[in-house]
PDB file of N, CA and C in Angstrom:
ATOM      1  N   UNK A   1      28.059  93.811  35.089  1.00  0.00           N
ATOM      2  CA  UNK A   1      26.729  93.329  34.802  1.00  0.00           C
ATOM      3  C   UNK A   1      26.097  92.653  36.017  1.00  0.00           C
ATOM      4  N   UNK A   2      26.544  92.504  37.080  1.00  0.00           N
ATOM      5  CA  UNK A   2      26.031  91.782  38.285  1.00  0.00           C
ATOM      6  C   UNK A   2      25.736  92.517  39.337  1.00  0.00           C
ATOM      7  N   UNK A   3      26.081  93.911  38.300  1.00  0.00           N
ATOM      8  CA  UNK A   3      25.611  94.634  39.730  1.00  0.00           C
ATOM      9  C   UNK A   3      23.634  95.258  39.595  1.00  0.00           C
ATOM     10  N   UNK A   4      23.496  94.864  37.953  1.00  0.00           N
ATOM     11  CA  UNK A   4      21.741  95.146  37.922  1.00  0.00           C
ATOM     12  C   UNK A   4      21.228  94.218  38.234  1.00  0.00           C
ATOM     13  N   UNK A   5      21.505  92.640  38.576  1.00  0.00           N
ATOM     14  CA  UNK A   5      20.177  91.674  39.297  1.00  0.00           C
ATOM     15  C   UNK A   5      20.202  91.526  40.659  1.00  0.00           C
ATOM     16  N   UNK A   6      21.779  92.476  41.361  1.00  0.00           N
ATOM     17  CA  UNK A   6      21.855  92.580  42.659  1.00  0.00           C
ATOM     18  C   UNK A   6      20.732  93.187  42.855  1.00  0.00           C
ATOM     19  N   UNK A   7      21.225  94.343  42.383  1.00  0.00           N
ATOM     20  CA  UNK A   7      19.929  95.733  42.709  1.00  0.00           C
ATOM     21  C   UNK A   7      18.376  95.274  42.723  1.00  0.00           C
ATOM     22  N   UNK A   8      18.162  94.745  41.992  1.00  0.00           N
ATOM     23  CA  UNK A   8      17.250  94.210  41.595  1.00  0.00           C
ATOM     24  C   UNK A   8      16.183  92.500  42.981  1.00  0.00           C
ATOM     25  N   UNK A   9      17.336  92.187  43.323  1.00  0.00           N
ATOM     26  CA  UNK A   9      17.149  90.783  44.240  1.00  0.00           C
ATOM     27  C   UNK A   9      16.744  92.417  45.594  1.00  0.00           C
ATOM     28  N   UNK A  10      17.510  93.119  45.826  1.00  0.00           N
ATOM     29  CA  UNK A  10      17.507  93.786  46.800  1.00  0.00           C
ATOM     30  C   UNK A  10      15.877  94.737  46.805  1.00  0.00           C
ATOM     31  N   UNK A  11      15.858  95.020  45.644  1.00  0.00           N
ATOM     32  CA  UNK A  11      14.255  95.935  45.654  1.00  0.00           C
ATOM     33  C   UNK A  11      13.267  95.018  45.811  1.00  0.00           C
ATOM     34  N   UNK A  12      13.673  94.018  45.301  1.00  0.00           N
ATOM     35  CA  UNK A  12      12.171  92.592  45.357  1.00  0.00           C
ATOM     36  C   UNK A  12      12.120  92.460  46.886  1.00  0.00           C
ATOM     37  N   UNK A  13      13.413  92.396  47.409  1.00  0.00           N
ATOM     38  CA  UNK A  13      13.275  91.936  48.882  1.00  0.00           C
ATOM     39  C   UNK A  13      13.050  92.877  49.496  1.00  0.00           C
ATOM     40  N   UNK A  14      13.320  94.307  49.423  1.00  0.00           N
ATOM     41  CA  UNK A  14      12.379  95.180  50.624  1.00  0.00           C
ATOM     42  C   UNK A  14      11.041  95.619  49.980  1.00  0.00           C
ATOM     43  N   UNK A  15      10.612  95.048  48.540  1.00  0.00           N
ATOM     44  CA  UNK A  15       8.868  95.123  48.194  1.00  0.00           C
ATOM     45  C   UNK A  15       8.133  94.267  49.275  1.00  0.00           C
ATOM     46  N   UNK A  16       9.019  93.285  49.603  1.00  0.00           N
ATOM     47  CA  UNK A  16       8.037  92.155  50.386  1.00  0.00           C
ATOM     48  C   UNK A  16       7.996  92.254  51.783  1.00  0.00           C
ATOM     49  N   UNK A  17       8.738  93.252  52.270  1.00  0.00           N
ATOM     50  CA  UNK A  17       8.906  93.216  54.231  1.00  0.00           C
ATOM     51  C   UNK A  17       8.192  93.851  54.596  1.00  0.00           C
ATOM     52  N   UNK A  18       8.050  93.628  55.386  1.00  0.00           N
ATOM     53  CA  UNK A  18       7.308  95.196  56.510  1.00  0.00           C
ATOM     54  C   UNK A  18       5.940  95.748  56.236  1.00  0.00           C
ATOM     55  N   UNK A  19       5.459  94.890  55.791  1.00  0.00           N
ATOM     56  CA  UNK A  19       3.848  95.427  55.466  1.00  0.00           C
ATOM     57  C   UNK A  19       2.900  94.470  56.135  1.00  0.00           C
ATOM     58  N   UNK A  20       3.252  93.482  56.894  1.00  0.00           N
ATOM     59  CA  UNK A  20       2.504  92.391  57.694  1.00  0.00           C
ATOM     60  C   UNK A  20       1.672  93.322  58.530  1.00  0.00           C
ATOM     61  N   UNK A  21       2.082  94.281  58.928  1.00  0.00           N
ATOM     62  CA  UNK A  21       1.347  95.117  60.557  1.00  0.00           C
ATOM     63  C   UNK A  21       0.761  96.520  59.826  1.00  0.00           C
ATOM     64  N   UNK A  22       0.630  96.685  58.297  1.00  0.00           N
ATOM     65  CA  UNK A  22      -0.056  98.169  58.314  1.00  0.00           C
ATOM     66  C   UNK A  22      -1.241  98.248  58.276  1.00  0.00           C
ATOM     67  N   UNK A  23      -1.735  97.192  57.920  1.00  0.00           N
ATOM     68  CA  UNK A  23      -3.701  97.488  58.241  1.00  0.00           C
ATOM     69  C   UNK A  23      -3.687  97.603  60.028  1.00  0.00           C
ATOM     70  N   UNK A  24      -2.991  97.023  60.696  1.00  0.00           N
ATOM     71  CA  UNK A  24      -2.969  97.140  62.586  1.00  0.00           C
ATOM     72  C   UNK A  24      -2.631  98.243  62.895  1.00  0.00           C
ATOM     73  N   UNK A  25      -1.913  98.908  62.301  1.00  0.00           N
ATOM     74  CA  UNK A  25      -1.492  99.914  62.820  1.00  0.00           C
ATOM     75  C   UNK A  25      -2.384 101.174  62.099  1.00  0.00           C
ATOM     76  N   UNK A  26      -2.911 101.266  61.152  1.00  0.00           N
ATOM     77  CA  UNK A  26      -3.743 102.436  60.948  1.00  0.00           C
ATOM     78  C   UNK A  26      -5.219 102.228  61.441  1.00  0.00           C
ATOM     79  N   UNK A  27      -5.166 101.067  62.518  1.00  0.00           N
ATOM     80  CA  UNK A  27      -6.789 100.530  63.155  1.00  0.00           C
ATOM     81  C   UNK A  27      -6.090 101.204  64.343  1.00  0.00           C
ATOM     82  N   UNK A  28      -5.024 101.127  64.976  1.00  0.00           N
ATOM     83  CA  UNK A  28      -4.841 101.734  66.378  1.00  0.00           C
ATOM     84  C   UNK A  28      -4.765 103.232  65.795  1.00  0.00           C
ATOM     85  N   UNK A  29      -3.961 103.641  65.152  1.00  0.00           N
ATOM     86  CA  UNK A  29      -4.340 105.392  64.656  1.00  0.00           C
ATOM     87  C   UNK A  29      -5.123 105.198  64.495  1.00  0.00           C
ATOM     88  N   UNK A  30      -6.137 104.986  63.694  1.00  0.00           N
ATOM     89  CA  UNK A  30      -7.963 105.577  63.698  1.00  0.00           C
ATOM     90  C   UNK A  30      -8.454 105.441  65.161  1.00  0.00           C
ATOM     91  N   UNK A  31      -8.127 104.429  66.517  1.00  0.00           N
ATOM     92  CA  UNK A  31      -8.878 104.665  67.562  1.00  0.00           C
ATOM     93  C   UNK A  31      -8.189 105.861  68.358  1.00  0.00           C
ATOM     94  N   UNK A  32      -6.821 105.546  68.291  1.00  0.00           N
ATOM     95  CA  UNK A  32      -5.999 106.596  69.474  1.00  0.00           C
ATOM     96  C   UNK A  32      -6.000 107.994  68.682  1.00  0.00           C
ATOM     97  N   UNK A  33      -5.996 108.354  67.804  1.00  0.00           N
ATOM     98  CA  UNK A  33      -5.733 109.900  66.990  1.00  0.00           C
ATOM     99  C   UNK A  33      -6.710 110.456  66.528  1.00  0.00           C
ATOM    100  N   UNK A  34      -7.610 109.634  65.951  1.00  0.00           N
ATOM    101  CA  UNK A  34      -8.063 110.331  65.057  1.00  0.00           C
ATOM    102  C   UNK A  34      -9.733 110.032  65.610  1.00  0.00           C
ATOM    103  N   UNK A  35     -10.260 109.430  66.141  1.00  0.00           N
ATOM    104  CA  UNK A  35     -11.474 109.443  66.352  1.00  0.00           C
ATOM    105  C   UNK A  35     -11.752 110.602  67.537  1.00  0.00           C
ATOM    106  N   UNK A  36     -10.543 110.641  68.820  1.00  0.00           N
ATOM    107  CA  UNK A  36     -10.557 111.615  69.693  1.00  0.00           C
ATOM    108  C   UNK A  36     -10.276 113.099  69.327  1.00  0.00           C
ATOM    109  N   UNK A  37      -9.811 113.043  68.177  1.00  0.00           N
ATOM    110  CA  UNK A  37      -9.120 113.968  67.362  1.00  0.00           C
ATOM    111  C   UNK A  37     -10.657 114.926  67.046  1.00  0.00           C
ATOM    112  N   UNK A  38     -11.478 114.328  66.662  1.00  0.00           N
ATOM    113  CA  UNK A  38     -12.934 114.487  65.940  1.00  0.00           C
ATOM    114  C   UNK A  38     -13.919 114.632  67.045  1.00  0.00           C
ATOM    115  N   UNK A  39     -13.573 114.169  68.225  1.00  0.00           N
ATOM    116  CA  UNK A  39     -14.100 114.158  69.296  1.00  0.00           C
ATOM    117  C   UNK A  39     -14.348 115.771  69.886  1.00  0.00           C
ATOM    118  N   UNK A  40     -12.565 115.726  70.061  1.00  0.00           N
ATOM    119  CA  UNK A  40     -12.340 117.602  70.375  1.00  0.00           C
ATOM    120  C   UNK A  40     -12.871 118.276  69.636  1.00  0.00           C
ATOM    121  N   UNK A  41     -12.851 118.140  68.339  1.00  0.00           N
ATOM    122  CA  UNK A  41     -13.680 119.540  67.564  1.00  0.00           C
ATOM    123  C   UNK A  41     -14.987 119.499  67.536  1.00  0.00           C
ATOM    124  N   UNK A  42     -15.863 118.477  67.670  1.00  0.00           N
ATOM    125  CA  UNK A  42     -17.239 118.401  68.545  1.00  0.00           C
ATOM    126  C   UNK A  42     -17.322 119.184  69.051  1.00  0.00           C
ATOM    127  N   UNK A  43     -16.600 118.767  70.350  1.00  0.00           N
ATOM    128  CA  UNK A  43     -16.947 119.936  71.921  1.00  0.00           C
ATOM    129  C   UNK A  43     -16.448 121.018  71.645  1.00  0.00           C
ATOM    130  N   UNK A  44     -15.193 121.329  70.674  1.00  0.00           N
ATOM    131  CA  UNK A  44     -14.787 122.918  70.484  1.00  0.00           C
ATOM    132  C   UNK A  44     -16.286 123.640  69.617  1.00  0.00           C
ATOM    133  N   UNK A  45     -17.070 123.135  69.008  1.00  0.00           N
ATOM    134  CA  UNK A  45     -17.845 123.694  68.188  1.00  0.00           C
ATOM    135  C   UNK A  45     -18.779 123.608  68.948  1.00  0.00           C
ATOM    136  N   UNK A  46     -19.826 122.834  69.333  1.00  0.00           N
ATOM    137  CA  UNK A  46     -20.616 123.095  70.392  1.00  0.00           C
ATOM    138  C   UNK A  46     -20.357 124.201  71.881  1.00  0.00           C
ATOM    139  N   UNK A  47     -19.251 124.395  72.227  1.00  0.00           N
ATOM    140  CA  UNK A  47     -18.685 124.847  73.288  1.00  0.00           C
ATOM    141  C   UNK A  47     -18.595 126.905  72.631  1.00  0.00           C
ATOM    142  N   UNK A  48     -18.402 126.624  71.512  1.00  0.00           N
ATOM    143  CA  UNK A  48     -18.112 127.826  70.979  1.00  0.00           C
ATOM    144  C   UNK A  48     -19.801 128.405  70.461  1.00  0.00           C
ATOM    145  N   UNK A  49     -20.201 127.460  69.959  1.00  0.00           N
ATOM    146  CA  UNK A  49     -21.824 127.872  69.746  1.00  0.00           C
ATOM    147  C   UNK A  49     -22.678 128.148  71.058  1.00  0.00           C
ATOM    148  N   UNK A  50     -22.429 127.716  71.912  1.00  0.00           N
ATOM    149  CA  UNK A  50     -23.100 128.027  73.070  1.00  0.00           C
ATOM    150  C   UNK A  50     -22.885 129.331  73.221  1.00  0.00           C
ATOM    151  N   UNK A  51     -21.741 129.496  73.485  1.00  0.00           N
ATOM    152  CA  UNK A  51     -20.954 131.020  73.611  1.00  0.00           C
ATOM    153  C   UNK A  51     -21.172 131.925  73.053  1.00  0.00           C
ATOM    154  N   UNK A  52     -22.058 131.853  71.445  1.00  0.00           N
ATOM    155  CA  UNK A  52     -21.956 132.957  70.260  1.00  0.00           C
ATOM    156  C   UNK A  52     -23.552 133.583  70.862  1.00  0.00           C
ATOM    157  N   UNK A  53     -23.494 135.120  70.714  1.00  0.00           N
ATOM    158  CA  UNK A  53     -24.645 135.891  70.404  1.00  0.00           C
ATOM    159  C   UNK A  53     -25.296 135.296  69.714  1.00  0.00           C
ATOM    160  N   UNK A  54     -26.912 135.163  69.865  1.00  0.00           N
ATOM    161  CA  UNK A  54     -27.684 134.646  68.157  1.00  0.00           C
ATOM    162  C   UNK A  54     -28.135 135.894  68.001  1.00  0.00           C
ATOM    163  N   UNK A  55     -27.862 137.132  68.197  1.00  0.00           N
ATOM    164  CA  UNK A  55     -28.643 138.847  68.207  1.00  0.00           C
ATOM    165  C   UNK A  55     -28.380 139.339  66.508  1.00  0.00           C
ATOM    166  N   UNK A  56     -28.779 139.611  66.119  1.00  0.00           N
ATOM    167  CA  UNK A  56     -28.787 140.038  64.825  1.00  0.00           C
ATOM    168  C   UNK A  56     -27.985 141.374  64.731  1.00  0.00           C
ATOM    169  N   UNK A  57     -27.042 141.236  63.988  1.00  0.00           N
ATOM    170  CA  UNK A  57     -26.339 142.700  64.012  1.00  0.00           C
ATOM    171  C   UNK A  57     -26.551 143.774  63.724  1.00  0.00           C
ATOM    172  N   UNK A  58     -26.429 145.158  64.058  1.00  0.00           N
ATOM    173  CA  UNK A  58     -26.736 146.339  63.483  1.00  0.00           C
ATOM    174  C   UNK A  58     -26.480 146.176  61.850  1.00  0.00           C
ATOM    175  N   UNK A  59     -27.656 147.030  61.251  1.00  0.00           N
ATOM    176  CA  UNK A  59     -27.499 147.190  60.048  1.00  0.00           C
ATOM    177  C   UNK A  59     -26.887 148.300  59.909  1.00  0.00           C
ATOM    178  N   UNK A  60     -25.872 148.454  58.913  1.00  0.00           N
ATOM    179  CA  UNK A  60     -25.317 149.110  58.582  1.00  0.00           C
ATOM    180  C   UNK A  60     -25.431 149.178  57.282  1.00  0.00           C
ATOM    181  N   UNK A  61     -26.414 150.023  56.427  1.00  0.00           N
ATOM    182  CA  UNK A  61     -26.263 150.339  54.759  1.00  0.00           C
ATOM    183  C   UNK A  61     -25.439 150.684  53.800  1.00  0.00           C
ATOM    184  N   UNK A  62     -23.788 150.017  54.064  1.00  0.00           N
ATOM    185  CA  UNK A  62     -23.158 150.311  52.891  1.00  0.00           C
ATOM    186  C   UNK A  62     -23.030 150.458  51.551  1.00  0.00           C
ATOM    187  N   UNK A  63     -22.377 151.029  50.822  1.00  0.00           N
ATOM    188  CA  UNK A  63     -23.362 151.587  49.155  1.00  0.00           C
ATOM    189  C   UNK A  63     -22.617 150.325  48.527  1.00  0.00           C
ATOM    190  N   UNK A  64     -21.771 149.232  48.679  1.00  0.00           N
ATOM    191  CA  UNK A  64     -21.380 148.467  47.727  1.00  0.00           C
ATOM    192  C   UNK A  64     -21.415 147.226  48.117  1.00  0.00           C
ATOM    193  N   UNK A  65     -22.948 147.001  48.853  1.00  0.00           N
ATOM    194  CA  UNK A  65     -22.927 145.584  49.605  1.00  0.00           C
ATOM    195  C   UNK A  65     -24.705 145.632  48.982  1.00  0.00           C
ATOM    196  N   UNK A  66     -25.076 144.381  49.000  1.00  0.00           N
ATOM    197  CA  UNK A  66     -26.616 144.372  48.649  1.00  0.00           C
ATOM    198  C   UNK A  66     -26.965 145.084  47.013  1.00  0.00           C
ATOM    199  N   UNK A  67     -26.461 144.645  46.397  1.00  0.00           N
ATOM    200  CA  UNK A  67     -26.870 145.749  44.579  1.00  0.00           C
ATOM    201  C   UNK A  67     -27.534 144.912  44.358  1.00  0.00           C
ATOM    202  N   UNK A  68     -28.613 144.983  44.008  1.00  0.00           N
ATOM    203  CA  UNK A  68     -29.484 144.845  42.867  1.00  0.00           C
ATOM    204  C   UNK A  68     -29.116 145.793  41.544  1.00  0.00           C
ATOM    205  N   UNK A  69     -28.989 145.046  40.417  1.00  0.00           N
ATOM    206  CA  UNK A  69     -29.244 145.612  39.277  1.00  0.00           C
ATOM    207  C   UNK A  69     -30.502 145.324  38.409  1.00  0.00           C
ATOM    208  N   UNK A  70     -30.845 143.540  38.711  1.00  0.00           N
ATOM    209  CA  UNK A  70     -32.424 143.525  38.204  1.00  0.00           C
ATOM    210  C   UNK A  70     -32.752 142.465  39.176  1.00  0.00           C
ATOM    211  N   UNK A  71     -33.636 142.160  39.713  1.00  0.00           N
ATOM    212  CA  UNK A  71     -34.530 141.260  39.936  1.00  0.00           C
ATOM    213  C   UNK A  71     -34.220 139.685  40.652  1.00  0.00           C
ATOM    214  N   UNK A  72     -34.409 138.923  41.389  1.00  0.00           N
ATOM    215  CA  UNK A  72     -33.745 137.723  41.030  1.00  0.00           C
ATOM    216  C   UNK A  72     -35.009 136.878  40.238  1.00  0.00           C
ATOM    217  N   UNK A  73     -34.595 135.665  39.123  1.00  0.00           N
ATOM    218  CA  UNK A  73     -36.217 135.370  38.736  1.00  0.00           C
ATOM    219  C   UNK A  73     -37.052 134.716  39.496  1.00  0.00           C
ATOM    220  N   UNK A  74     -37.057 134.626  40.835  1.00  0.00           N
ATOM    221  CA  UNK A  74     -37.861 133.690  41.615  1.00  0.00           C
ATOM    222  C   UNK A  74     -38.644 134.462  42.317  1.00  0.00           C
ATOM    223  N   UNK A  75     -39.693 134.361  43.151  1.00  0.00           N
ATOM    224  CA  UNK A  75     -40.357 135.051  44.521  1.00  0.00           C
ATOM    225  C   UNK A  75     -40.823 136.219  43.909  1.00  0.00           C
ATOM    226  N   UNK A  76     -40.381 137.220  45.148  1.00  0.00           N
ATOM    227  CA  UNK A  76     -40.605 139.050  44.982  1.00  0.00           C
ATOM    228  C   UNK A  76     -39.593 139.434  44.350  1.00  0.00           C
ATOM    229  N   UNK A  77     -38.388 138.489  43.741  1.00  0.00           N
ATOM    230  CA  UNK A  77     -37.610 139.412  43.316  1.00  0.00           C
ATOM    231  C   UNK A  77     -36.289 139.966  43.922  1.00  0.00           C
ATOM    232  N   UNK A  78     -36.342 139.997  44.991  1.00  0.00           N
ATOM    233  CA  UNK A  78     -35.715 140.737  46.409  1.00  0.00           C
ATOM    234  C   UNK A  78     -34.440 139.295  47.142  1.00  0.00           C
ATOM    235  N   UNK A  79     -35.378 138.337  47.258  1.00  0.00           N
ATOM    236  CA  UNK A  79     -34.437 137.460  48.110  1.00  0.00           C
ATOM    237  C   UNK A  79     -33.660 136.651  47.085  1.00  0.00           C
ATOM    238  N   UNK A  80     -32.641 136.501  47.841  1.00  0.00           N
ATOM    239  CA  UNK A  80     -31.490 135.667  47.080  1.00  0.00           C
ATOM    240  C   UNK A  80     -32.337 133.867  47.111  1.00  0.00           C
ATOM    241  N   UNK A  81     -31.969 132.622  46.441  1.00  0.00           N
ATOM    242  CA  UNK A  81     -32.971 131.664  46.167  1.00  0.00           C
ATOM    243  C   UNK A  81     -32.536 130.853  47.527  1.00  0.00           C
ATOM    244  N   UNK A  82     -31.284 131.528  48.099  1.00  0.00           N
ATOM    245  CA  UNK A  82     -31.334 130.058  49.762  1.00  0.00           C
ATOM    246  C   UNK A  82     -31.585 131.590  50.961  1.00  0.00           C
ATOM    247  N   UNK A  83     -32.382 132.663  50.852  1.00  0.00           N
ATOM    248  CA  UNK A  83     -32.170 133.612  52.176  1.00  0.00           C
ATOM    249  C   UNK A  83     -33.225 133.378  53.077  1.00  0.00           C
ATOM    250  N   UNK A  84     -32.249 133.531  54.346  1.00  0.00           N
ATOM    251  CA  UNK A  84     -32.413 133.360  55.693  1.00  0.00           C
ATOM    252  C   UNK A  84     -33.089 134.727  56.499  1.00  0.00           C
ATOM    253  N   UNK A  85     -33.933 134.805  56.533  1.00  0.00           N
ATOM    254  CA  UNK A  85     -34.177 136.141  57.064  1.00  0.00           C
ATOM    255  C   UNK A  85     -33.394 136.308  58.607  1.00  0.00           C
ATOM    256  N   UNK A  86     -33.318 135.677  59.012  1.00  0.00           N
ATOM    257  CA  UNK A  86     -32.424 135.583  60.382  1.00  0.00           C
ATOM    258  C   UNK A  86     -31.087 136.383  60.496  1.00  0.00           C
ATOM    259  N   UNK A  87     -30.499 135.912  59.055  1.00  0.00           N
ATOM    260  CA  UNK A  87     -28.661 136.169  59.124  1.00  0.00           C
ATOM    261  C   UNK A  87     -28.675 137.154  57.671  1.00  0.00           C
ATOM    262  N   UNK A  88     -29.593 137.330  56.531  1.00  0.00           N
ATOM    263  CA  UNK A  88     -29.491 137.744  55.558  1.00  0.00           C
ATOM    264  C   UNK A  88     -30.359 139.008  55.396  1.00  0.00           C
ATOM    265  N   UNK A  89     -29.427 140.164  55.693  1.00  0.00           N
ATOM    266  CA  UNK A  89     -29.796 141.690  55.159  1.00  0.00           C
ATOM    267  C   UNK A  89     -30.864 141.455  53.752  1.00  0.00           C
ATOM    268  N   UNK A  90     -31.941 142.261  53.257  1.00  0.00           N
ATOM    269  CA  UNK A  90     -32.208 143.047  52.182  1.00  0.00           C
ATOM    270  C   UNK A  90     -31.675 144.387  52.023  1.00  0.00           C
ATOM    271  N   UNK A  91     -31.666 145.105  51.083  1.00  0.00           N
ATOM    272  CA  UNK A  91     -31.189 146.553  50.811  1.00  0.00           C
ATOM    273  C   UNK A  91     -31.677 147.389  51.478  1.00  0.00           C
ATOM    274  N   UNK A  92     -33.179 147.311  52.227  1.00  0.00           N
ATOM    275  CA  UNK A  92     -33.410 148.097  53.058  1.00  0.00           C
ATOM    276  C   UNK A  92     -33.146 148.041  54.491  1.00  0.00           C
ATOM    277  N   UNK A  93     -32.466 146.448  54.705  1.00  0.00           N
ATOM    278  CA  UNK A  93     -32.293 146.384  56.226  1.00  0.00           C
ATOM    279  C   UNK A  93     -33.011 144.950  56.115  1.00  0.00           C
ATOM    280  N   UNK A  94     -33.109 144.575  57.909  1.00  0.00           N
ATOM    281  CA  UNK A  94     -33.447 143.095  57.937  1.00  0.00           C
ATOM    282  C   UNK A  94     -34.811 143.047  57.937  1.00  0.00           C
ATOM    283  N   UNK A  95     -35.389 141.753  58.309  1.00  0.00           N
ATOM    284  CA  UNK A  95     -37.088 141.896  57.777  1.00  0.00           C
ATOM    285  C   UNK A  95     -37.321 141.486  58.999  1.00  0.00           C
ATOM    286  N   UNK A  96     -38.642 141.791  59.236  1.00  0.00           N
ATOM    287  CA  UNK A  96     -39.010 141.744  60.767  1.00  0.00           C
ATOM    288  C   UNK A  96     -38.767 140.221  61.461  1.00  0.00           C
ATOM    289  N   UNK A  97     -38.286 140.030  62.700  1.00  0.00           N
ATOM    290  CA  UNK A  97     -38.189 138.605  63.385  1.00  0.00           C
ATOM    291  C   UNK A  97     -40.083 138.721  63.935  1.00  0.00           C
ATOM    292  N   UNK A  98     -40.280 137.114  63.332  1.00  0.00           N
ATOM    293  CA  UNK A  98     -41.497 136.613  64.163  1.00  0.00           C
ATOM    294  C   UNK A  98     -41.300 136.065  65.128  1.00  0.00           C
ATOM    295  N   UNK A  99     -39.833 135.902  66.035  1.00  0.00           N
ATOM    296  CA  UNK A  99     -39.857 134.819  66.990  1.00  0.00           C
ATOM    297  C   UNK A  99     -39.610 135.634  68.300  1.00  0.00           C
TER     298      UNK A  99
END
């Protein structure tokens, strides 16, 4: 029977150690890891957008891309309710660039 309030004195006493320094130490990880961390994928994404074509791609009319079966209920009908004429085909192809 003395061996469950051992166990017991022993879990109370490592509940209470070692937690003096963890708010310090996840303030130095957030400056050293993780803010530079967020830093790099900045410049990887900017660095990579610079780099990308903005050219609009050949259309290509595949028969199982673009279906209409009826209508959408908004507008002409035709555009999806967030389309981009820039990046977003209609069934007949893209719509003229004004720029």
């Amino acid at each position: 029977m003395s061996v469950a309030p051992a166990a017991r004195r022993l879990l109370a006493a490592a509940s209470h150690s070692g937690h003096e320094g963890g708010a310090r130490t996840w303030k130095i990880l957030t400056f050293v890891l993780a803010l530079p961390g967020v830093a790099v994928c900045v410049a990887n994404a900017y660095l990579k957008m610079q780099a990308h074509s903005h050219d609009t791609p050949e259309f290509v009319p595949y028969p199982h891309l673009r279906i209409r079966t009826k209508k959408f209920p908004w507008g002409d009908g035709n555009h999806s309710l967030f389309h981009n004429p820039h990046a977003n085909a209609l069934p007949g192809g893209y719509e003229d660039s004004h720029h």
